[in-house]
Protein backbone atom coordinates (compact mmCIF):
# COMPACT_ATOMS: atom_id res chain seq x y z
CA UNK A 1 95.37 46.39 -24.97
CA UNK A 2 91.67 46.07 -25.30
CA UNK A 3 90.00 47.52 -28.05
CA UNK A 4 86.11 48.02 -28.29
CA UNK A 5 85.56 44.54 -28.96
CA UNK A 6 87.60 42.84 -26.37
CA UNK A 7 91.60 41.81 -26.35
CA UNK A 8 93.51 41.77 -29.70
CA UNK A 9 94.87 38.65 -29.96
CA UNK A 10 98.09 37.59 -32.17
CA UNK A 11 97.27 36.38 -35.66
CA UNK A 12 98.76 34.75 -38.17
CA UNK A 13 98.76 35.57 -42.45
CA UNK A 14 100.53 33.97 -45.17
CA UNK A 15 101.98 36.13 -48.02
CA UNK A 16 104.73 36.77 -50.39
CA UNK A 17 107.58 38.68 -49.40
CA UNK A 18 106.55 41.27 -51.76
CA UNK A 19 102.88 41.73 -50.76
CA UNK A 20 104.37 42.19 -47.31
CA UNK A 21 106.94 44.63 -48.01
CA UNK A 22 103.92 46.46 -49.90
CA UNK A 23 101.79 46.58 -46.91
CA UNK A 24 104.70 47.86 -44.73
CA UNK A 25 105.54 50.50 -47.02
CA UNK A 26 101.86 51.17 -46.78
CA UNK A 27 101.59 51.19 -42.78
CA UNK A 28 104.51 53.52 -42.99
CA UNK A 29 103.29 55.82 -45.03
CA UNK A 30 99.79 56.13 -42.87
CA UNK A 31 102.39 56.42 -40.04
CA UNK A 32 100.58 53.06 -37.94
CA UNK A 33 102.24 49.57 -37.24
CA UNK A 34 101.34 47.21 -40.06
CA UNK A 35 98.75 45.21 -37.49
CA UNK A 36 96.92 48.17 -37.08
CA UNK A 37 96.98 48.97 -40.66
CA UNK A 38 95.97 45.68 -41.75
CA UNK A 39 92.87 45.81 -39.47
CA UNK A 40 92.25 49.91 -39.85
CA UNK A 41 91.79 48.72 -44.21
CA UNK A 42 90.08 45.70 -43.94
CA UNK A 43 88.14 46.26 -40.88
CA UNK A 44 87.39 49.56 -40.41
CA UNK A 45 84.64 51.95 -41.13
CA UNK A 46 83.71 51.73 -45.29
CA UNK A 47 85.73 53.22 -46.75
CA UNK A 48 84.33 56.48 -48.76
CA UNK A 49 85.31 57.56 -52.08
CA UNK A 50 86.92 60.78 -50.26
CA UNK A 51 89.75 57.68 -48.65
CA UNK A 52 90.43 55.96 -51.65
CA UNK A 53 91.28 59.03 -53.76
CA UNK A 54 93.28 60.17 -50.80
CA UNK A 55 95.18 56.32 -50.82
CA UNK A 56 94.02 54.76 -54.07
CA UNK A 57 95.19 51.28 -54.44
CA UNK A 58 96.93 50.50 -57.82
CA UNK A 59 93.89 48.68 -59.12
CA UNK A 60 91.78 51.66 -58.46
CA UNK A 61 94.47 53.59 -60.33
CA UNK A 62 94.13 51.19 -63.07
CA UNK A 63 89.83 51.19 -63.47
CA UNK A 64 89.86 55.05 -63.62
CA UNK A 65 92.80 55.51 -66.30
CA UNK A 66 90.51 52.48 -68.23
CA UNK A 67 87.52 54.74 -68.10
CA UNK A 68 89.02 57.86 -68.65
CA UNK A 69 91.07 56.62 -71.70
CA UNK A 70 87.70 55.00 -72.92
CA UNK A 71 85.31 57.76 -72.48
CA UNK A 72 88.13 59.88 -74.31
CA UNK A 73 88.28 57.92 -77.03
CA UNK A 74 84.64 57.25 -77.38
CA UNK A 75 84.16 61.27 -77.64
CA UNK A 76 87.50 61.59 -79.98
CA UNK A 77 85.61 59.32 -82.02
CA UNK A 78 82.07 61.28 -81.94
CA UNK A 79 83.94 64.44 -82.75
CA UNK A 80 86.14 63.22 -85.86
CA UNK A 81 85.61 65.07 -89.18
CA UNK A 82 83.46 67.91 -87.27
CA UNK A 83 85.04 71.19 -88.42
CA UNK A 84 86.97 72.96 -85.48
CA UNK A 85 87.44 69.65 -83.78
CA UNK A 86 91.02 69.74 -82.60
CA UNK A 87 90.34 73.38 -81.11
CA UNK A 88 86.78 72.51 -79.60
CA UNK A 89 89.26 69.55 -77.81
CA UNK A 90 91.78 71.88 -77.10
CA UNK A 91 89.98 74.81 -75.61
CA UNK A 92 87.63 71.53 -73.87
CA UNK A 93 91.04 70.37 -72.15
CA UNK A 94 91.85 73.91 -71.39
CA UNK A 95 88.70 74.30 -69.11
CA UNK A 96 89.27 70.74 -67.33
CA UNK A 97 92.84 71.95 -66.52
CA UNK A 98 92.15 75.58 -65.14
CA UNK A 99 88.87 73.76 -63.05
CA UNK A 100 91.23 70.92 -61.71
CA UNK A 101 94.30 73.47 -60.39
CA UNK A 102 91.15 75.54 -58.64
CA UNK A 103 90.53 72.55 -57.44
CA UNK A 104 94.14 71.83 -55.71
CA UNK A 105 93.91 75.08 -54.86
CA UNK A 106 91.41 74.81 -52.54
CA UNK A 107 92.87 71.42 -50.83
């Protein structure tokens, strides 16, 4: 099969049983062969912030519970001993939870 940049050719990786099982599981789940996976990920257009919400990798999982748990506490922080602070963070969470199931709603 020749692709835009001439014949594929057979290659060869080394990796744990585990990372390869991963990528498999991976393939599978974006319904392509794991060659094809392999060089769709690492070869393929850049990848937009759109495609790694829509497959976020555990690391990117990781960074953005960090951040969120950081800027949460930063602000839990800023707000302690303010009267009305556990309803301001209440009513606050409230808001964030109605705007992200409009959100789904709409995907």
């Amino acid at each position: 099969m020749r692709g835009p940049e001439g014949k594929r050719r057979q290659r060869a990786v080394n990796m744990t049983d585990h990372e390869w099982e991963r990528i498999g599981a991976r393939a599978n789940a974006a319904g392509m062969p794991v060659s094809r996976y392999i060089a769709h990920r690492l070869a393929g257009p850049a990848e937009t912030p759109a495609a790694a919400v829509a497959d976020p990798s555990p690391e990117l999982l990781r960074r953005v519970l960090r951040e969120v748990t950081v800027l949460s506490r930063i602000e839990r922080q800023r707000m302690a001993g303010r009267e009305g602070e556990e309803e301001t963070w209440t009513m606050i969470a409230a808001r964030v939870d109605a705007q992200l199931a409009a959100e789904e709603g709409l995907g």
